[in-house]
Structure formats: structure tokens, C-alpha cells
N, C-alpha and C. Protein backbone atom coordinates (compact mmCIF):
# COMPACT_ATOMS: atom_id res chain seq x y z
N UNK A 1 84.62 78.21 94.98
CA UNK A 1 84.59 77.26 96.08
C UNK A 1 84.96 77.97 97.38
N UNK A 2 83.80 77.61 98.45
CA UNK A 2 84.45 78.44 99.75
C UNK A 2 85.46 77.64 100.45
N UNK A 3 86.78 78.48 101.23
CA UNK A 3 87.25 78.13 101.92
C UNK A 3 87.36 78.50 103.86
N UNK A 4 87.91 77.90 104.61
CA UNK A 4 87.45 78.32 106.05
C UNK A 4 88.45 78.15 106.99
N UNK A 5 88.54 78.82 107.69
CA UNK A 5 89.43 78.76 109.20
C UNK A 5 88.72 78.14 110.06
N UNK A 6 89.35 77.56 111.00
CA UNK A 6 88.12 77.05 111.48
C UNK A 6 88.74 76.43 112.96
N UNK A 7 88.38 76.43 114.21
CA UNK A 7 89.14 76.54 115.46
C UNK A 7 88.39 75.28 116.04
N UNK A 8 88.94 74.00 116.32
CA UNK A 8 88.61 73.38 117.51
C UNK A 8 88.94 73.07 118.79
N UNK A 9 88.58 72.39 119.87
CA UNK A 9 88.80 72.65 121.39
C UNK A 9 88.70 70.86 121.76
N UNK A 10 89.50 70.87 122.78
CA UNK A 10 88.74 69.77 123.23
C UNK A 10 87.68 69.92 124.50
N UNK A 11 87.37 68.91 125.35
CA UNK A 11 86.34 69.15 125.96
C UNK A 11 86.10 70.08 127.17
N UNK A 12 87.28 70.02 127.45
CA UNK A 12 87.62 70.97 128.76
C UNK A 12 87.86 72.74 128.38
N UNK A 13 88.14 72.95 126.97
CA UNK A 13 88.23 74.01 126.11
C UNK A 13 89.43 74.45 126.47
N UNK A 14 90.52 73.12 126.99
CA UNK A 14 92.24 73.81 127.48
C UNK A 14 93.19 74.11 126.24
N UNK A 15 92.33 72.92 125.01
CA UNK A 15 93.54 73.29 124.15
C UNK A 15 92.95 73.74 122.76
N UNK A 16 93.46 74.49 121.90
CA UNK A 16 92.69 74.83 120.86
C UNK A 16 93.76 74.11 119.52
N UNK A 17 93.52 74.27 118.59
CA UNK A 17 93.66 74.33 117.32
C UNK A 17 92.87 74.73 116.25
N UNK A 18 93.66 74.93 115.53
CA UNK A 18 93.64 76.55 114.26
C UNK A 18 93.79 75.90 112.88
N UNK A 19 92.51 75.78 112.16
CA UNK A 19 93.46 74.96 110.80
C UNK A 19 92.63 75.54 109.77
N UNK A 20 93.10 74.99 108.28
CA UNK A 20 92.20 75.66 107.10
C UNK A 20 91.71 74.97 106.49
N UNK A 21 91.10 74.82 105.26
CA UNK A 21 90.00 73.60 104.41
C UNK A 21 89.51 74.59 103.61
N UNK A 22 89.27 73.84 102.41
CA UNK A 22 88.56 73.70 101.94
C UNK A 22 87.11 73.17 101.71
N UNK A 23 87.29 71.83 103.08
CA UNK A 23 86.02 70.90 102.66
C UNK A 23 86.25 71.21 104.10
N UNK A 24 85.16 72.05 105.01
CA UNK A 24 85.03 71.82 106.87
C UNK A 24 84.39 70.54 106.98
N UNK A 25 83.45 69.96 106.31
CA UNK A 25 82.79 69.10 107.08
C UNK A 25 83.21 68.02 106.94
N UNK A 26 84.48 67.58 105.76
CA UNK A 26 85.25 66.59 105.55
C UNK A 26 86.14 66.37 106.96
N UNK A 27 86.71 67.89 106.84
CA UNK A 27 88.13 68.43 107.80
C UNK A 27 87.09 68.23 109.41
N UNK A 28 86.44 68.43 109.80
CA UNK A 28 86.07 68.52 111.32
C UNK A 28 85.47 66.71 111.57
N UNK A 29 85.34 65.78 110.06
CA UNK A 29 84.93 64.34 110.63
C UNK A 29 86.23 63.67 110.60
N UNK A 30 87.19 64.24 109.72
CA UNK A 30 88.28 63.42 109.92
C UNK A 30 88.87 63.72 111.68
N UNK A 31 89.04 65.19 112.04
CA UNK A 31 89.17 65.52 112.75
C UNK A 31 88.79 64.73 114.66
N UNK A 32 87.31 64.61 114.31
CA UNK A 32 86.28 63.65 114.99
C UNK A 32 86.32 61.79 114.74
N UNK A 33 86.85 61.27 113.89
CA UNK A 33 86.98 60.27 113.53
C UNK A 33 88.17 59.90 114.05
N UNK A 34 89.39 60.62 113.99
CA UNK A 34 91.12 60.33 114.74
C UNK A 34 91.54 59.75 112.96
N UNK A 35 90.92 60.47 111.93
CA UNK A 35 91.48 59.88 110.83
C UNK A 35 93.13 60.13 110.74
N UNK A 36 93.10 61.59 111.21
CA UNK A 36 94.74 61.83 110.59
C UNK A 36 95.40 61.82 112.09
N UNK A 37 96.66 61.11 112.55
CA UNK A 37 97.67 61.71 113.02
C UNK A 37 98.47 62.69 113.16
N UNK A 38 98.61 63.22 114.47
CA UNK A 38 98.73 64.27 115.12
C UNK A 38 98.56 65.04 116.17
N UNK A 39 98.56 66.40 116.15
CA UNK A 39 98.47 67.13 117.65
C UNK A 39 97.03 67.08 118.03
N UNK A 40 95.86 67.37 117.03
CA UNK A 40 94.71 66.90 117.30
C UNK A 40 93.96 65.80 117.64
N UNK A 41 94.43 64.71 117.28
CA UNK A 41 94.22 63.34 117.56
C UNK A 41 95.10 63.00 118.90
N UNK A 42 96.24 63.99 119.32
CA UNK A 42 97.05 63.22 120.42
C UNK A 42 95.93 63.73 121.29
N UNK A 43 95.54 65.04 121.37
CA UNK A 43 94.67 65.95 122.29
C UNK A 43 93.45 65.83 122.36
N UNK A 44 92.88 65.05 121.32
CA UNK A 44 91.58 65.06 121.15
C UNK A 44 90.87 66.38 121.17
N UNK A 45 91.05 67.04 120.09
CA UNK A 45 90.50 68.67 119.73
C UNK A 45 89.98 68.23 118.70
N UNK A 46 88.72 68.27 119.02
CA UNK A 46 88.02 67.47 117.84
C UNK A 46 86.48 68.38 118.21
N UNK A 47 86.12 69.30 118.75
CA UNK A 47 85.38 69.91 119.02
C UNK A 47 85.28 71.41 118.34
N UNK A 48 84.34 71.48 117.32
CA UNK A 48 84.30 72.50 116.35
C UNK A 48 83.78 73.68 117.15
N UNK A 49 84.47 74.70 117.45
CA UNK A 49 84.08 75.80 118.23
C UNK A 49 83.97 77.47 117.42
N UNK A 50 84.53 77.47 116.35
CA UNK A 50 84.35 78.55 116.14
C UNK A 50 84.91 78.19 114.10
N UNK A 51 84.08 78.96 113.29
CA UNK A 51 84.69 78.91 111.46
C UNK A 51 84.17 80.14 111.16
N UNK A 52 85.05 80.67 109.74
CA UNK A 52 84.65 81.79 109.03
C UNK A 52 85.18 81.12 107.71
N UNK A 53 84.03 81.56 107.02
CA UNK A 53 84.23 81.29 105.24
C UNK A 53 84.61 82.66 104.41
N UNK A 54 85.38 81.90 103.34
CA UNK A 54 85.95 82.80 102.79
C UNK A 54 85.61 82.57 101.48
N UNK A 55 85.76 83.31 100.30
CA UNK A 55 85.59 82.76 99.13
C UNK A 55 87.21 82.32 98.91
N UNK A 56 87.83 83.08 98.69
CA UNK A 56 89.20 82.60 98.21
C UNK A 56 90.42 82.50 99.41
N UNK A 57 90.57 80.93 98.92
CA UNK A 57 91.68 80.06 99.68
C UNK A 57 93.22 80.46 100.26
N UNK A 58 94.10 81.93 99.63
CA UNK A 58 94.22 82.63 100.03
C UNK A 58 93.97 83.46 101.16
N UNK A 59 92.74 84.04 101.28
CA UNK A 59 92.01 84.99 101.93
C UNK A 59 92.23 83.94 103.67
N UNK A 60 92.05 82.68 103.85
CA UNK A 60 91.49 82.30 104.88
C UNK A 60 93.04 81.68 104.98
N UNK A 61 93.93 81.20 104.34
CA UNK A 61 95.19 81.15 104.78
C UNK A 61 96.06 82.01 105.66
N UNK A 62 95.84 83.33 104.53
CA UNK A 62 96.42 84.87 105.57
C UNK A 62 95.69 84.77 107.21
N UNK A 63 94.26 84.57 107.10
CA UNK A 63 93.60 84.93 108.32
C UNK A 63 93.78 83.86 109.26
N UNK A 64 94.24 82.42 109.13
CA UNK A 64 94.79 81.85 109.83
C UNK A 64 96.01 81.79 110.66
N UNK A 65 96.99 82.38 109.44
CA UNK A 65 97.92 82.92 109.88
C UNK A 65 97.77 84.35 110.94
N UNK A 66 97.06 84.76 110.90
CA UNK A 66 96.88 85.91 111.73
C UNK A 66 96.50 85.64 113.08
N UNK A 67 95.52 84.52 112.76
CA UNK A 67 94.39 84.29 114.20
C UNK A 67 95.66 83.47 115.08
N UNK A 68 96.80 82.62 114.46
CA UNK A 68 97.76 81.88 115.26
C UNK A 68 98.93 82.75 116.32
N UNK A 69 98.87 83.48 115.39
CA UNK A 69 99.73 84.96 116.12
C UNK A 69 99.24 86.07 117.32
N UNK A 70 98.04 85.74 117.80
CA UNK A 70 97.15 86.03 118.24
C UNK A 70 97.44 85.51 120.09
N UNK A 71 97.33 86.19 120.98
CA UNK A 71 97.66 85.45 122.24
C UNK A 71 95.97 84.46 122.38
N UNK A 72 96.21 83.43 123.33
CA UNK A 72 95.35 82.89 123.83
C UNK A 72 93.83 83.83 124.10
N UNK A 73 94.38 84.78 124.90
CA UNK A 73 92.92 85.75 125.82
C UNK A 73 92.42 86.19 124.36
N UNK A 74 92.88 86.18 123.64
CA UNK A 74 92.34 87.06 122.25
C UNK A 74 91.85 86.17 121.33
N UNK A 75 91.71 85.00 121.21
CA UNK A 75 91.27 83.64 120.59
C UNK A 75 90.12 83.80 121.34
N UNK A 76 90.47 83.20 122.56
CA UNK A 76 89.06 83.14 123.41
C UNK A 76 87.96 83.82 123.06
N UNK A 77 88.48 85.36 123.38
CA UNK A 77 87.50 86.11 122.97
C UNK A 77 86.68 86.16 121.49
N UNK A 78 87.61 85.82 120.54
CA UNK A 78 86.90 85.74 119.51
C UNK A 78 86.06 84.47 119.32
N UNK A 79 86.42 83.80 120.00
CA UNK A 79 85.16 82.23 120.41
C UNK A 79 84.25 82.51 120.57
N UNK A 80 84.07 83.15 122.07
CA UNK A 80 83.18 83.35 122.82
C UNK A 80 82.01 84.71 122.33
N UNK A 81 82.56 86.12 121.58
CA UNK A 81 81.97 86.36 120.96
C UNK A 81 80.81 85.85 120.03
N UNK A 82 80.99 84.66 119.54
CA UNK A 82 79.92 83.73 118.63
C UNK A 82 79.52 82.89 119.25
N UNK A 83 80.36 82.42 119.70
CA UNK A 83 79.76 80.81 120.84
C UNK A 83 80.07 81.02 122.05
N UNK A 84 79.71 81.96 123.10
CA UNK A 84 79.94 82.00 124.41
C UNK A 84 80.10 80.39 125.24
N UNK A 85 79.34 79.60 125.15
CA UNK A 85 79.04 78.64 125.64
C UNK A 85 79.75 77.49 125.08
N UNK A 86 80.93 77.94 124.15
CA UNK A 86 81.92 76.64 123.70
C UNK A 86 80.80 75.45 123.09
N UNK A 87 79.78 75.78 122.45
CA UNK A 87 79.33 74.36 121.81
C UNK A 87 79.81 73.84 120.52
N UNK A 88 79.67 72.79 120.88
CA UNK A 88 80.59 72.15 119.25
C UNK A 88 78.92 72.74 117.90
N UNK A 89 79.84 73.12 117.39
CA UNK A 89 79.07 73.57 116.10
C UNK A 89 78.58 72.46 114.81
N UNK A 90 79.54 71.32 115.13
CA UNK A 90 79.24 70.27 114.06
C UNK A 90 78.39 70.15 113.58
N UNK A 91 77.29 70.11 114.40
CA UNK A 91 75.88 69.93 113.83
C UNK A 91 75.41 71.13 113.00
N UNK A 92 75.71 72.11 113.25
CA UNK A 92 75.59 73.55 112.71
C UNK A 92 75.51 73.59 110.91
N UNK A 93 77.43 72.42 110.60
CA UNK A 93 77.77 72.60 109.34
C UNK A 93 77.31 71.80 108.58
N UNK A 94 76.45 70.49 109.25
CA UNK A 94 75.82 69.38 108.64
C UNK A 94 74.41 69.63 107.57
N UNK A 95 73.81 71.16 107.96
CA UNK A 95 72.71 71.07 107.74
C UNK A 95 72.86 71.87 106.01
């Protein structure tokens, strides 16, 4: 089963968040829906900007942990590397 890191923004791309899953497309509608309470739902970061799959759940835990430790300018960049243009990817994981 793959697992994923996976970074959303809200619209202005001021605030990010960093989270993991198992299920992204579960995790980015709850996300989009305001299912769960929290920093994402207070902020509305519900904008899928950047994921990497992993096979093992492990593997994408460590790398979350890594990417959080990470300053801002260095997130960015790894955004913008794939998605220069900050588009929400949602549609991306639907297909």
C-alpha cells in the first residue's frame, strides 16, 4: 500500500502544512471538506500543492519529518520546483 507526504497552502500560498496518509485523496477531501478540526480548517489550507509516494509508511513519516525541519525558503522551493505556479493538484490525484 502506498503512502505520501503531502503539502497544502491556502490561497494566498502564506501558510503551508505538512502531513502524511495513507489514503491522499481521502486526506486532501477531508482536508477540503473542513471534516477534521484544526490548524488546517482554522487556516483554510486546503489547497493540495505539492505529494510524494512512498511504498512504505515509515519511509514518508521520516521524510515528513525532515521536510518540517526544513526553513520556509526551502519548502517553497521544493513546491515550486514541481508546481511553480502553486496549482492545487486535487484534480491531478482524482484521476
Amino acid at each position: 500500500m502506498n503512502s505520501y507526504i503531502y503539502i497544502t497552502s491556502n490561497v494566498k500560498n502564506t501558510t503551508i502544512y505538512i502531513g502524511v496518509t495513507s489514503d491522499l485523496v481521502k486526506r486532501i477531501y477531508q482536508h477540503k471538506s473542513g471534516a477534521v478540526d484544526g490548524f488546517t480548517k482554522k487556516y483554510k489550507v486546503d489547497k493540495l500543492v505539492y505529494y510524494e509516494i512512498f511504498d512504505d509508511i515509515r519511509d514518508a513519516i521520516e521524510r515528513e519529518k525532515q521536510l518540517k525541519g526544513w526553513s520556509r525558503k526551502k519548502k517553497n522551493k521544493l513546491i515550486e520546483k514541481q508546481n511553480p505556479e502553486w496549482r492545487d493538484l486535487w484534480n491531478n490525484i482524482l484521476d
